[in-house]
Each structure stands twice: as C-alpha cells, then as structure tokens.
Protein backbone atom coordinates (compact mmCIF):
# COMPACT_ATOMS: atom_id res chain seq x y z
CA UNK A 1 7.60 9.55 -12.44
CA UNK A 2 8.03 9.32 -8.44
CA UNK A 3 9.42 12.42 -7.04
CA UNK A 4 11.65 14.16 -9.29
CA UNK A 5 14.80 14.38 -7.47
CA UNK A 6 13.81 10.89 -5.54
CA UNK A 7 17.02 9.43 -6.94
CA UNK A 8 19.22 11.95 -5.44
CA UNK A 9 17.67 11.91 -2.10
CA UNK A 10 17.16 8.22 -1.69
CA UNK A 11 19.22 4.88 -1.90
CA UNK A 12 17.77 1.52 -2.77
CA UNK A 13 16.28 -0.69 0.18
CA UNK A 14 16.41 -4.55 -0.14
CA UNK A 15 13.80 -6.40 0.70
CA UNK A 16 14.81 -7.79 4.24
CA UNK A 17 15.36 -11.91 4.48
CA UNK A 18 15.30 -14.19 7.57
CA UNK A 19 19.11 -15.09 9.01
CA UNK A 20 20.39 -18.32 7.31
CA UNK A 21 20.80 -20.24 10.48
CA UNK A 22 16.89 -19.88 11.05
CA UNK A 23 15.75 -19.78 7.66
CA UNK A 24 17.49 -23.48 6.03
CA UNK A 25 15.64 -24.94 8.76
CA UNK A 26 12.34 -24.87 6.61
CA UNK A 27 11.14 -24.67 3.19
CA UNK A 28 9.18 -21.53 3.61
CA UNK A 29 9.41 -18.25 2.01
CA UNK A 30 12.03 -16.12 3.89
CA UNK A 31 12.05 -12.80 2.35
CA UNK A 32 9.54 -10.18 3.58
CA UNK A 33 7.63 -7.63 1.40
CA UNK A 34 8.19 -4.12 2.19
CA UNK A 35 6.29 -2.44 4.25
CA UNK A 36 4.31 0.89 2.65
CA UNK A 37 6.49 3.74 3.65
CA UNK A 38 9.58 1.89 2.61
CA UNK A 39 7.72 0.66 -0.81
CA UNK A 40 6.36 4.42 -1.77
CA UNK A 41 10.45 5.78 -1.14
CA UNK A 42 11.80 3.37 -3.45
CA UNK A 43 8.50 4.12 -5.62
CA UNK A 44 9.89 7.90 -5.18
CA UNK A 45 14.04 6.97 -6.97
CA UNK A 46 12.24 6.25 -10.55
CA UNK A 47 13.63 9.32 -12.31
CA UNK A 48 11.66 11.63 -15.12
CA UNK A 49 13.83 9.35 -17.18
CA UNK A 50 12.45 10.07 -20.70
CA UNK A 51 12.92 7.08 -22.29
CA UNK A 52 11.50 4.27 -19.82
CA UNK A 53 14.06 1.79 -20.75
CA UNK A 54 12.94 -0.58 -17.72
CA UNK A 55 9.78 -1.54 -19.79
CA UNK A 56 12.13 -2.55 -22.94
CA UNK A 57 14.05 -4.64 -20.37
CA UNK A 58 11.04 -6.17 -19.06
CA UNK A 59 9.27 -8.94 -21.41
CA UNK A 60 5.64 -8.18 -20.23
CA UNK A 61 6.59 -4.37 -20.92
CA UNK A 62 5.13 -3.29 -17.50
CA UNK A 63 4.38 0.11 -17.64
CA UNK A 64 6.92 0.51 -14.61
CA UNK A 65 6.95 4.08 -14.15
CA UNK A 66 3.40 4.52 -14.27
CA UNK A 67 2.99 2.03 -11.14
CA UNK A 68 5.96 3.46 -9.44
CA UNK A 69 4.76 7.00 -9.47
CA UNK A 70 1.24 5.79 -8.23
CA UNK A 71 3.11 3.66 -5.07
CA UNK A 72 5.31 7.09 -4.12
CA UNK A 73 2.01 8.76 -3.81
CA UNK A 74 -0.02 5.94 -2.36
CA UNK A 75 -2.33 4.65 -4.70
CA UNK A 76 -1.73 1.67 -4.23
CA UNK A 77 -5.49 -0.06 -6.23
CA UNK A 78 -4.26 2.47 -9.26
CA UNK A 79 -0.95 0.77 -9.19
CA UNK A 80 -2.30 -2.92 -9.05
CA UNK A 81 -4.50 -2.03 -11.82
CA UNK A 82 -2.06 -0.57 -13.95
CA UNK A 83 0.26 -3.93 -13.14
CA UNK A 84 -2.46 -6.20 -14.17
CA UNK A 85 -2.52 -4.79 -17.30
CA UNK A 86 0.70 -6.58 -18.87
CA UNK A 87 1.01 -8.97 -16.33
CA UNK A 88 -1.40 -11.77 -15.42
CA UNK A 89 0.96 -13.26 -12.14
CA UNK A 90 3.20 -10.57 -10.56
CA UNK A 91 2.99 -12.62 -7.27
CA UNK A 92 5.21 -15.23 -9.68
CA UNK A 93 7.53 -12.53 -11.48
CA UNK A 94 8.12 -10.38 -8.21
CA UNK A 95 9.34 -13.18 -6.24
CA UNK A 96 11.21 -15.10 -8.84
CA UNK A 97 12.01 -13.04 -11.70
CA UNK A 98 15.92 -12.02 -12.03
CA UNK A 99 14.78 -8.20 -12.82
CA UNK A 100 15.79 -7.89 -16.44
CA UNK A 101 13.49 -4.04 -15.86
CA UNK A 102 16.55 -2.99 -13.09
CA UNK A 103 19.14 -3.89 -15.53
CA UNK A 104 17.87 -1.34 -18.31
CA UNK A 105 17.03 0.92 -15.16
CA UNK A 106 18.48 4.16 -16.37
CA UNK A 107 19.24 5.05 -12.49
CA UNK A 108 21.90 1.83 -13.10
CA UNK A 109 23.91 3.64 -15.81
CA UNK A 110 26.04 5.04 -12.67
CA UNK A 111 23.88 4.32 -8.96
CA UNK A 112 22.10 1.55 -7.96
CA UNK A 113 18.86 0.85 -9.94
CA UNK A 114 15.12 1.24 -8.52
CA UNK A 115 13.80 -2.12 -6.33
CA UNK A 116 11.10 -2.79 -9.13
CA UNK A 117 11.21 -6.08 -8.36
CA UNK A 118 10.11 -5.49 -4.78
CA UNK A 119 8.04 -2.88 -5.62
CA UNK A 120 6.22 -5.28 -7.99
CA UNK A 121 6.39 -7.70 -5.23
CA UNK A 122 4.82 -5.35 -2.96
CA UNK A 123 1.67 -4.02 -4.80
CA UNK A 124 0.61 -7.68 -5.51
CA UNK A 125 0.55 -8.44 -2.34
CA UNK A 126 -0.97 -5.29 -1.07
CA UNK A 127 -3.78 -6.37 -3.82
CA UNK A 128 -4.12 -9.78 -2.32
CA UNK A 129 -4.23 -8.32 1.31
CA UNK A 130 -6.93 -5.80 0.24
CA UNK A 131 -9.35 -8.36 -1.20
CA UNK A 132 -8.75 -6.01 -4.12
CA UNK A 133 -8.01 -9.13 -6.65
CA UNK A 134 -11.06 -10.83 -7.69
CA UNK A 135 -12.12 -12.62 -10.35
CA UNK A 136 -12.96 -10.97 -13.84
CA UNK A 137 -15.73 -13.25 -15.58
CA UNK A 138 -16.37 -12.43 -19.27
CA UNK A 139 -19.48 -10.47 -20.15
CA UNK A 140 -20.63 -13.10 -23.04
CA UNK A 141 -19.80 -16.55 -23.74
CA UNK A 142 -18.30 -16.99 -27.36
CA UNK A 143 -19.43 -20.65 -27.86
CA UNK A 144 -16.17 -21.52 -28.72
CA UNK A 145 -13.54 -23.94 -26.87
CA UNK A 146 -10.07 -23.78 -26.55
CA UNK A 147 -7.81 -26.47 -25.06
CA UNK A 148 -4.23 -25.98 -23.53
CA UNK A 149 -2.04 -28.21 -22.99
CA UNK A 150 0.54 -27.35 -20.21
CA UNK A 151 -0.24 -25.59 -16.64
CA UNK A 152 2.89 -23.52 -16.01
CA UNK A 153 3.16 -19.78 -16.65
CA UNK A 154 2.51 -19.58 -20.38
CA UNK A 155 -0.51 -21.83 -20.16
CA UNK A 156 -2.24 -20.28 -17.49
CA UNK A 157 -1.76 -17.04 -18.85
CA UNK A 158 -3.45 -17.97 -22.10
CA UNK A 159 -5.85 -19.84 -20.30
CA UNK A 160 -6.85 -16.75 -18.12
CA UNK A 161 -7.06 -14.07 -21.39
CA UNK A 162 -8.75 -16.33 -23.71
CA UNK A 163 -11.58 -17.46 -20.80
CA UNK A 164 -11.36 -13.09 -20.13
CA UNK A 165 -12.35 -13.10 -24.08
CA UNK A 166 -15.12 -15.52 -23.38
CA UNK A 167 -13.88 -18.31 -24.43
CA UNK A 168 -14.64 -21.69 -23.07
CA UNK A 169 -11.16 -23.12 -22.27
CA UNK A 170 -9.75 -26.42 -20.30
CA UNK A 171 -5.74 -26.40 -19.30
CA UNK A 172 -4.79 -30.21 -19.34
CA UNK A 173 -2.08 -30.91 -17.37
CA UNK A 174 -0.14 -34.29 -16.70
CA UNK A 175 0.94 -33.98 -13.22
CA UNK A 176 -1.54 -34.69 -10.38
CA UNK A 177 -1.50 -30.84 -9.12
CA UNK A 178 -1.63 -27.48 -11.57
CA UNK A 179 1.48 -25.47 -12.37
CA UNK A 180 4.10 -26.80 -13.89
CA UNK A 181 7.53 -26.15 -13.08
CA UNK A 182 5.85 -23.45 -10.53
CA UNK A 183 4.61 -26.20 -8.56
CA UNK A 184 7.08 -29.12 -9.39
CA UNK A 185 10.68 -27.75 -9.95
CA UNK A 186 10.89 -24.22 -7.98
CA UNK A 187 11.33 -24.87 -4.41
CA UNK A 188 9.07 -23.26 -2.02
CA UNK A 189 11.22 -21.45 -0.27
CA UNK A 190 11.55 -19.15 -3.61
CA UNK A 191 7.55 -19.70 -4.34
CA UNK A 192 4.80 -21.16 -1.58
CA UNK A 193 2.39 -23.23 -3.58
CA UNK A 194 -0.69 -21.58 -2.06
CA UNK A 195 -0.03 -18.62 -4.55
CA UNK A 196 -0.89 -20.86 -7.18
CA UNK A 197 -4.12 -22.34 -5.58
CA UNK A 198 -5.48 -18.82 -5.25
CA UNK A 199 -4.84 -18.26 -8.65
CA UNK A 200 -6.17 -21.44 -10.11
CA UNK A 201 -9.92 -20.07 -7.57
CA UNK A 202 -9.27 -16.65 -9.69
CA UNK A 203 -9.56 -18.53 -12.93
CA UNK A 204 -11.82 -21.19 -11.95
CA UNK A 205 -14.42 -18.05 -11.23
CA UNK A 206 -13.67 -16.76 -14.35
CA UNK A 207 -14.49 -20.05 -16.47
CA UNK A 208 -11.46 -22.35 -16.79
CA UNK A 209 -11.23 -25.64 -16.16
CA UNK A 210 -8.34 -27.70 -14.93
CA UNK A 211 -8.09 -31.05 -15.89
CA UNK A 212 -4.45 -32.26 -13.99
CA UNK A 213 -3.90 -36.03 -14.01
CA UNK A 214 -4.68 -35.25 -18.17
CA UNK A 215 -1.39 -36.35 -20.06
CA UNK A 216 -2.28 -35.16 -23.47
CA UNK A 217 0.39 -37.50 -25.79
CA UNK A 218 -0.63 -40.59 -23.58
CA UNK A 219 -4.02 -41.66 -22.21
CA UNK A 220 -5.58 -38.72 -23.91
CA UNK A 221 -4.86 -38.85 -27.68
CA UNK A 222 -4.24 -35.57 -29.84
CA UNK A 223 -7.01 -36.52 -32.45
CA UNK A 224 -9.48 -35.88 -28.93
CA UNK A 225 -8.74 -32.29 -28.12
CA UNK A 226 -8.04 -31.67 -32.09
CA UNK A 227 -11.74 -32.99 -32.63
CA UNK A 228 -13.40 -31.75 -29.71
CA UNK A 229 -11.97 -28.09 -29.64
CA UNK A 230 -11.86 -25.20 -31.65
CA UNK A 231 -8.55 -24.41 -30.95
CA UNK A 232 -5.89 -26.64 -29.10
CA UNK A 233 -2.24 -24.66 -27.38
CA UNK A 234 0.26 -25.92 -26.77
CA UNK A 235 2.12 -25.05 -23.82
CA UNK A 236 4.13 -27.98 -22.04
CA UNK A 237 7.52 -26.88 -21.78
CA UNK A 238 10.88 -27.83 -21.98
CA UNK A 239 11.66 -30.59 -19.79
CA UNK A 240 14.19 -32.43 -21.69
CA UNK A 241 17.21 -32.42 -19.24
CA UNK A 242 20.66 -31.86 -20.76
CA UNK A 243 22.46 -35.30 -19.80
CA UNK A 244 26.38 -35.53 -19.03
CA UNK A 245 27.52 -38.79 -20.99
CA UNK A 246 30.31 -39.50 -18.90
CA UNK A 247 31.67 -43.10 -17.44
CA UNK A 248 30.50 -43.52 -14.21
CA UNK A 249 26.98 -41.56 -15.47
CA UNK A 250 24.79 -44.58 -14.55
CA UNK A 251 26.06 -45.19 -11.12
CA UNK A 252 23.40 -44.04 -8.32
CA UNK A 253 23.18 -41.14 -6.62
CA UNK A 254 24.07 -39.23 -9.98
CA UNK A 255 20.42 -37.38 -11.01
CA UNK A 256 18.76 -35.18 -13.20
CA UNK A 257 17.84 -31.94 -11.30
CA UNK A 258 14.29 -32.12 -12.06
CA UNK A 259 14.19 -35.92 -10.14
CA UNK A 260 15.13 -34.33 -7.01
CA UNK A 261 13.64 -31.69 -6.66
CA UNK A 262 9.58 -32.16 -7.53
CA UNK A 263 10.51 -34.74 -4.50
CA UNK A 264 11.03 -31.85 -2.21
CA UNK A 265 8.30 -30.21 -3.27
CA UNK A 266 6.07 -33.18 -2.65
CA UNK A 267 7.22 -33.88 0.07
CA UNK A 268 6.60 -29.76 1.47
CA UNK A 269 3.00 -30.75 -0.17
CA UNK A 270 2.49 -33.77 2.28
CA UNK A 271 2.56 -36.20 -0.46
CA UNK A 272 4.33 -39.46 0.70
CA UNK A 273 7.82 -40.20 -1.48
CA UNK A 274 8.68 -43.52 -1.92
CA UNK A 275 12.78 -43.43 -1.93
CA UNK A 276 13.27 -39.92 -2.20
CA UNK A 277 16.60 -38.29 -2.92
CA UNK A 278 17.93 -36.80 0.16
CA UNK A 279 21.27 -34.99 0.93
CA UNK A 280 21.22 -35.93 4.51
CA UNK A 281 25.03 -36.06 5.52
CA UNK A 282 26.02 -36.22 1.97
CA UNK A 283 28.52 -34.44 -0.42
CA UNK A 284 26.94 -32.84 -2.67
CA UNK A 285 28.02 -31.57 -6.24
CA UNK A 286 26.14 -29.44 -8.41
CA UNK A 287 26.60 -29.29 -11.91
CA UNK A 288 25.62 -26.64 -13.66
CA UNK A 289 25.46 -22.80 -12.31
CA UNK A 290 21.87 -21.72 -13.60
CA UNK A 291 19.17 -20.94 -11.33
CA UNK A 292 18.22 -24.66 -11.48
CA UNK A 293 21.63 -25.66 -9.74
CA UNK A 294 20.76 -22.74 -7.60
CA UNK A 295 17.58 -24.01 -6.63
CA UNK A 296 19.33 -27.64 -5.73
CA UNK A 297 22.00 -26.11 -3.63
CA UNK A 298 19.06 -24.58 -1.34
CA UNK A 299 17.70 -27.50 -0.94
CA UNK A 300 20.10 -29.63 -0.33
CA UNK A 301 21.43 -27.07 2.40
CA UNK A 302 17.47 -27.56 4.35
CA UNK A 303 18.29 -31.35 3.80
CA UNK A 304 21.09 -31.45 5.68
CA UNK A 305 23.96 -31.87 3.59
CA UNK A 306 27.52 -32.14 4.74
CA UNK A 307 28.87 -30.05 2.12
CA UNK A 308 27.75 -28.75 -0.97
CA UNK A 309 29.58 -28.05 -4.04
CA UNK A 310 28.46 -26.36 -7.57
CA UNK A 311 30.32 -26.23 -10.99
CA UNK A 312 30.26 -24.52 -13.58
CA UNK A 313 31.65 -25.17 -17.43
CA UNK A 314 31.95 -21.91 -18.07
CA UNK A 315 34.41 -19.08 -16.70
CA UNK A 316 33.97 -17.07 -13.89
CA UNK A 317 32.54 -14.10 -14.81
CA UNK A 318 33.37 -10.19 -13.78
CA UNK A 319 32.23 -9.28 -10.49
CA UNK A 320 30.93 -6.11 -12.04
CA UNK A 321 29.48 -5.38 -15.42
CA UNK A 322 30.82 -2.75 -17.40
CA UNK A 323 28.25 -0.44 -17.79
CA UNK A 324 28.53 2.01 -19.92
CA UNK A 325 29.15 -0.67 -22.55
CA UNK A 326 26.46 -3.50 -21.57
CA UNK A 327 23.67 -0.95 -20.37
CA UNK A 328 20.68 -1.34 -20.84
CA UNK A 329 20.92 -4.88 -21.65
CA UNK A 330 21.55 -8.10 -19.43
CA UNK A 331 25.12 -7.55 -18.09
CA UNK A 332 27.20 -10.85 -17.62
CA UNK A 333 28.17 -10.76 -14.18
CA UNK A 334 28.66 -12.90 -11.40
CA UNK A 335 25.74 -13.50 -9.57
CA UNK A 336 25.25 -14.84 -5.84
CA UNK A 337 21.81 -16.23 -5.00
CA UNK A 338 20.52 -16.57 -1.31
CA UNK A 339 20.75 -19.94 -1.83
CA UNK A 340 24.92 -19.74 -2.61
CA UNK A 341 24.47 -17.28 0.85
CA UNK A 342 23.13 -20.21 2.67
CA UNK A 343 26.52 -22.43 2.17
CA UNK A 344 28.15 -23.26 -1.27
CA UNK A 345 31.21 -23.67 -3.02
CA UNK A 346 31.82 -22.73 -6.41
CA UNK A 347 34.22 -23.46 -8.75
CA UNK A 348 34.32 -22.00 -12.66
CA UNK A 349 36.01 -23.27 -15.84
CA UNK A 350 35.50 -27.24 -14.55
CA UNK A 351 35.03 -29.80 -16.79
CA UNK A 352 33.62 -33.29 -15.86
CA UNK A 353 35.65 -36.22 -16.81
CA UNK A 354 33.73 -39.29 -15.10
CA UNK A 355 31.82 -40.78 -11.89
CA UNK A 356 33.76 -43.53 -9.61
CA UNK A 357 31.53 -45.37 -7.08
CA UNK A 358 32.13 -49.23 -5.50
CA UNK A 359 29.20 -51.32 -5.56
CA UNK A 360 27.13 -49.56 -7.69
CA UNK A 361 27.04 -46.44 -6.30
CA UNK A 362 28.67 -42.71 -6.82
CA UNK A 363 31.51 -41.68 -4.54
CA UNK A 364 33.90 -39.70 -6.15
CA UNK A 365 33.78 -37.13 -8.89
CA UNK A 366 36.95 -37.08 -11.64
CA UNK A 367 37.26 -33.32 -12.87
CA UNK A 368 39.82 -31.17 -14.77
CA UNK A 369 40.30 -27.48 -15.39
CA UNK A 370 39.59 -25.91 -18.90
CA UNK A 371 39.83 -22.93 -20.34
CA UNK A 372 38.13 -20.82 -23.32
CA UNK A 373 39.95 -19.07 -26.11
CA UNK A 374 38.57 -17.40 -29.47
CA UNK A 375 39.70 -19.41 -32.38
CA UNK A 376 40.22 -18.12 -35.66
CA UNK A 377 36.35 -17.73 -36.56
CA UNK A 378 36.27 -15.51 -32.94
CA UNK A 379 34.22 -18.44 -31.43
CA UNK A 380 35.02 -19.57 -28.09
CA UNK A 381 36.58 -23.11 -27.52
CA UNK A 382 37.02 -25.11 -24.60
CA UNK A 383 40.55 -26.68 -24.00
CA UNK A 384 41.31 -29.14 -21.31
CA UNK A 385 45.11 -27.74 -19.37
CA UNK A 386 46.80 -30.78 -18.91
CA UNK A 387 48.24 -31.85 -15.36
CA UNK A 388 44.74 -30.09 -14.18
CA UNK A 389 42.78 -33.58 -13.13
CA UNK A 390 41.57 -33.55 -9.62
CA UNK A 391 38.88 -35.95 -7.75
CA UNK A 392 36.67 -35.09 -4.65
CA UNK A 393 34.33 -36.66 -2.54
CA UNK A 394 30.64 -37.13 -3.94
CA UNK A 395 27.76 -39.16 -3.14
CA UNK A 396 25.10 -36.92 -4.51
CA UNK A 397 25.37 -35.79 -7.64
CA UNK A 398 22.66 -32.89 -9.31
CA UNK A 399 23.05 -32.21 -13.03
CA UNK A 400 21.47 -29.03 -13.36
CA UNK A 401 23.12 -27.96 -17.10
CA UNK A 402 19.70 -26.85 -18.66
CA UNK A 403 16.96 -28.15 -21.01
CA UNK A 404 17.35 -29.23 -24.37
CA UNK A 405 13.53 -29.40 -25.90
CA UNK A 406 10.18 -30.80 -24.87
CA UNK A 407 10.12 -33.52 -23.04
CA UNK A 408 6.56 -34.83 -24.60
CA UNK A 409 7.65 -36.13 -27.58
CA UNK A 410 4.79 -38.69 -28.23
CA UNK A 411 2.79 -35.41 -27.90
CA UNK A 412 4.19 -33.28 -30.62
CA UNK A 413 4.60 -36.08 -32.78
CA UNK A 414 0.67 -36.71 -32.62
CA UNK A 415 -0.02 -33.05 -33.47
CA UNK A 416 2.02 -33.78 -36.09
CA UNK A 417 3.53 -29.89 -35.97
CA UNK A 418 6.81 -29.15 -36.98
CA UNK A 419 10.03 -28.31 -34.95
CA UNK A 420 12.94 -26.02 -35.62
CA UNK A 421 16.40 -26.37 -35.48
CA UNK A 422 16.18 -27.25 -32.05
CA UNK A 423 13.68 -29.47 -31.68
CA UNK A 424 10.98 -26.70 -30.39
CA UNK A 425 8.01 -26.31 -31.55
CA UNK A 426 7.97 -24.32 -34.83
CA UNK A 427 5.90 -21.33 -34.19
CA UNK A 428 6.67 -17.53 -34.92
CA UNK A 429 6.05 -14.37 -32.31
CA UNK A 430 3.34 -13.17 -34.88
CA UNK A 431 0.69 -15.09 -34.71
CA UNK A 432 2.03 -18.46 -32.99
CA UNK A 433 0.50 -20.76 -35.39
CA UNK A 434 2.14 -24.29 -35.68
CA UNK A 435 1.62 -25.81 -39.25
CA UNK A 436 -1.12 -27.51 -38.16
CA UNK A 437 -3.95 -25.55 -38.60
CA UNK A 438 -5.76 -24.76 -35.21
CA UNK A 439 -2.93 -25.78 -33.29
CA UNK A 440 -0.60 -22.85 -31.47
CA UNK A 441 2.61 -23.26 -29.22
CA UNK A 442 3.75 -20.37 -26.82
CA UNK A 443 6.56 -20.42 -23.65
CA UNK A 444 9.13 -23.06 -23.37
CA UNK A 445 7.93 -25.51 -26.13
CA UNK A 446 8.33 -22.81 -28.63
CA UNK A 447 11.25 -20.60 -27.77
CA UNK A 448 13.01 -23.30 -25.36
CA UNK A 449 14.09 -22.58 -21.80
CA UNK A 450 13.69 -19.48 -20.97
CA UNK A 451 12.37 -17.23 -17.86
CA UNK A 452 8.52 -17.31 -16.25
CA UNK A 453 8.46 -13.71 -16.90
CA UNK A 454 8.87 -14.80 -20.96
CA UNK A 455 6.50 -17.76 -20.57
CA UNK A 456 3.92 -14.85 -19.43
CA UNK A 457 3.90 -12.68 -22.42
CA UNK A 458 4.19 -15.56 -24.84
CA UNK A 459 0.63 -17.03 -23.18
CA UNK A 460 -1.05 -13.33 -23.21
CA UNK A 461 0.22 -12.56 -27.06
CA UNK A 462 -0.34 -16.18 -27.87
CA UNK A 463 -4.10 -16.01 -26.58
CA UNK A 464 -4.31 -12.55 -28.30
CA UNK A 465 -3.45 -14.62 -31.57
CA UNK A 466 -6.25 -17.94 -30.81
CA UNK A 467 -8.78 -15.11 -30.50
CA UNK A 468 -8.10 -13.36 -33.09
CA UNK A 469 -8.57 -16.64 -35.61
CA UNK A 470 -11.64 -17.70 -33.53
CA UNK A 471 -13.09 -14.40 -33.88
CA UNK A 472 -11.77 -12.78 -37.02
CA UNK A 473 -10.19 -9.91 -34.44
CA UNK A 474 -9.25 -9.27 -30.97
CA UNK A 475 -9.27 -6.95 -27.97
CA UNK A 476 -6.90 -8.35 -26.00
CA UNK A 477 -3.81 -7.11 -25.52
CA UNK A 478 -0.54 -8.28 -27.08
C-alpha cells in the first residue's frame, strides 16, 4: 500500500493551476496533471491502512490502494488496468469528481488525505499518452440489441459494458452532439470536449452506435425502440430545473442555469448562438451555491462580467469539518471552487423576495436575511428576520438551485413506467427494472441529481442487470 511510512515522510501536492489573470481569459482546461515523480510520492502517503475506507467512499469502489501502490513503484499500465476495472471514464471522475475516496481517506482522520483524485487524474492520462487505451471489442456477438436512451455518464457506461458483453447496442441522444450534461452543462474549462470524442472512437470500435439528433419521447416514439429492441435503458437525466416563483421571475435577463451555459459551451464548440446570454459588463447574481452556480460564476468571470455575486439559502457552513465525528463520510464544510478563486462574492442564509426591472427587463434583486432553527420535530425551518430586506444591482440573473426530476416527460409517460415519490423513475439498485418489462432506468432519471461518479456505477451495475435478463447470467461486473 505505497511505502509504508510514505505518510510520515511526505505531504500532499496539489495539482498546480494556471494564475487567474491568465487563465479567465479562455475556456480551456487550466490545471496540469502531475508529472511522474510527483504522482508516484503522493502514490507513496496511502498508508497499510487495513480497512481501505477510500473505496467505501468512492461509488465505483476503485480499488484505490491497489493503483496507488502500483504508481509509487511505477507501474503505471498495472495501475490503468486495475482503474479500468470499476471505472469506465476516469478522465471524467479525475477532473470533475469532488473526491468523496479523500474524504473516507483514513490519512484525513488527523493530516491531509492522499491526492487520489490527481493520482486518478494522472494514470488516465498517462494511459491516453501511452497509446495504452484502446478499444476492447467483444469476442462473440450475442444477437441481441439493446437501446439507451441518454448519452451522459450513466448511458455511456452501460452502453460500453453491455456492447463489452456483446451486445448490439445504440445510445439515442436528443442533442445534436453526444454527452449529456458532459458536453452541454459542464464548462470546458472543468472538462475539454475532445475527451469525450475519444471516448465515443473507443466505443464506436467496440460496437456502439450513436444516434444524437434522436429525441426518444418526440420524433422517435417509445413503441419503436420497445418493438425493435430487446432491451430499451433508460438513462436521460434530470434536467428539470428547480424554478424560483417570485414577482419579477419573468422579467429578462433572469435564467435557468442550464440556458446559459450549453450557450458557452457552443459557442467554445464553434457553433453559432443566436442571442446568447452574455455577462459582458453585467452584474451578475447567482442563485444557488452547488457546483452548477459554481460552474456559472466561472463563466461569467471569462465573459467579462462587472461583478459577480452568488447566494445561497442555506447557512454558511464550518470552515472545517469535525472529524472525528463526520469521518469517513462527506463532511459539511465550506467549500471554495477555483471558480469562487477567480472573483466571487458570497453571501449565506439569503432568501429571494422578488425581481424589479423597467421596461421589461431585470435590474435589481429584492433579498432578505433568514435564518434556520430546529422546531419541535428537530427539523430545520427557515424564518425570515424582519428589518433584514436589502436590494442590489442585477441585470443577469442565474438560478442554479438544482434539479427536480426528468425533464422528458412525454418520454416516461410513453414507456408508461412508474415514478416514485419524486417523480424519478421507479427502479431499485438490484436489478434496475422499471415495471415495464424490458425497460431499465439507471443515473439521474432513477436516483435524481446526483454526481457523474454515481451516474458511472449505476450504468456498469445497470448493464450488469440487462445482461443478466438477456442472457439468463452475467460476467460483468457490478
């Protein structure tokens, strides 16, 4: 498990990052791998732990300590191999994955946790740089077909197992380009879209077809892929935007999120935008603190804004977890992004009250502060403190407060499946069978919004489960 007193000798390198001044000048990636001495020291801190909590914390369970040990001693094809074992994309999870693994690190019961992340980032792209990631045809064809519906993580995961199985399968996506909220919604300066390309020339090698402009719900009909396949998965997301009913709400210049940015992503593309939202010289306000309002305050720095400001409903939280009571698990904590590095302020415990504009359009935003107490079930409530109203400057407003369900609804009412509680599709972790038999769901349109890291192992188990009713068992991993 690296070198066995690694952690005592070593401390954590960060991957290094261009300067802000140079780097919100473009929309390229700014953070640079590390190079291999640097990757097989940190490689080296992953302590003869025991119990390898990290792979708990991670949803793909990567067998982390297995690929760390083989980076301190420079096997670097042994430690790609052993990645690619749970994890179909660690090109996607070691550039935009928040690290659940270094949470449950034990090293970060009292010391700063091992770089996982980077070292996950690193072998991947040691692999690519190598030529040592090629394509993995099946053996035999099964005569079977599968369709899936949905090109972001989860589908192209179960896309790439199942063809692995020998499957024939075809990924229908709606958008003109493949990838979901990979390639429409994260900005490129977190993810350049040629990672996906070389991906989708992986998988095309391997057997699957892409079908993009393919909206499955609309011009293609669910009785099609239900009649012409043997299996159909569904795996389109959640892109139902949580709105903010407010007066003032349909003013312009107040937008969803996920209308701005695709644009920018376009637009980095060399697609031509008719009317796209800019932040040139504006004011900017951000609601919602996730990693989507994140995402919009980067951008909107690149664009030019003349200020840029993000809220948050909720309370500020700790600047540092305690953690002998929250390890191993996900510690709330407050959390900076490079993006809040790049130029941001942020304000907690802010409640929106309404939108004020002249002639149509957005130019101030109406606020007040709350705060949350535990009332007498222990839940938390939010309560408006009077005299707290204040207004500021706004003619760009971003709501970023999360997704609420999938956005296709004419396609899950076709499939006629059945939702839960909220609204998802209704599909367990066993076997990932909708009540329609034939029909599975897996990533965001079953569990809701959730991480690319979880959309991953939903795809792999969920292909595990359409081969095992195709075939009566199954050899591919869970």
């Amino acid at each position: 498990m690296g070198k066995i007193t690694g952690f005592l000798e070593y401390q954590r390198i960060a991957e290094a990052a261009d300067p802000v001044a140079a780097r919100v000048r473009h929309f390229r990636e700014f953070v640079h791998v590390l190079d291999d001495a640097s990757a097989s020291t940190q490689g080296a801190r992953c302590m003869d732990c025991g119990v390898p909590f990290c792979q708990n914390g991670c949803p793909v369970n990567n067998i982390i300590p297995d690929w760390n040990d083989l980076v301190y001693r420079k096997r670097w094809r042994e430690a790609l191999d052993v990645l690619h074992s749970t994890n179909n994309f660690p090109e996607f999870t070691g550039r935009i994955c928040p690290a659940p693994c270094e949470a449950a690190c034990t090293l970060n019961i009292n010391s700063d946790p091992v770089g996982i992340k980077s070292i996950e980032h690193f072998i991947i792209d040691k692999g690519w740089e190598e030529g040592w990631v090629v394509p993995r045809p099946p053996l035999r064809q099964t005569g079977r077909r599968v369709a899936v519906v949905g090109s972001g993580p989860a589908g192209l995961a179960c896309a790439q197992q199942l063809a692995r199985a020998g499957h024939a399968v075809v990924v229908f996506e709606r958008a003109d380009r493949i990838g979901g909220l990979l390639r429409y919604g994260i900005p490129d300066f977190k993810l350049e879209k040629h990672l996906i390309d070389r991906r989708m020339a992986q998988m095309s090698a391997e057997g699957v077809e892409f079908r993009p402009n393919a909206h499955v719900g609309g011009d293609i009909g669910a009785h099609e892929l239900l009649g012409g396949f043997d299996a159909v998965v569904l795996a389109a997301g959640a892109e139902k935007p949580r709105d903010l009913p407010v007066p003032g709400r349909e003013l312009a210049g107040v937008h969803f999120a996920m209308e701005f940015l695709p644009q920018q992503n376009r637009v980095v593309a060399g697609d031509p935008v008719d009317a796209q939202i800019r932040a040139d010289g504006r004011h900017v306000v951000v609601i919602g603190g996730g990693d989507t309002g994140s995402d919009c305050v980067g951008t909107s720095n690149r664009q030019g804004a003349a200020s840029v400001t993000q809220f948050e409903l909720l309370q500020q939280p700790p600047q540092v977890e305690n953690k002998p009571l929250v390890w191993p698990y996900w510690p709330i904590k407050l959390r900076s992004s490079s993006s809040h590095e790049e130029g941001c302020d942020r304000d907690w415990s802010v409640a929106t009250k309404r939108f004020e504009g002249s002639a149509g359009r957005v130019e101030r935003i109406v606020a007040s502060r709350v705060e949350w107490q535990r009332d007498g079930s222990g839940a938390m409530r939010m309560a408006e403190i009077p005299g707290t109203e204040f207004a500021m400057k706004a003619d760009l407003v971003l709501l970023a407060m999360g997704f609420t369900g999938p956005g296709e609804t004419a396609l899950v009412e076709q499939f006629g499946v059945l939702r839960d509680a909220r609204s998802n599709v209704k599909a367990d972790t066993i076997d990932y069978r909708t009540s329609v038999d034939g029909v599975f769901a897996a990533g965001d349109v079953r569990r809701g919004q959730s991480l690319v890291v979880w959309a991953i192992r939903e795809g792999r188990q969920c292909a595990h489960a359409v081969d095992a009713y195709l075939m009566g068992t199954s050899e591919l991993p869970r």
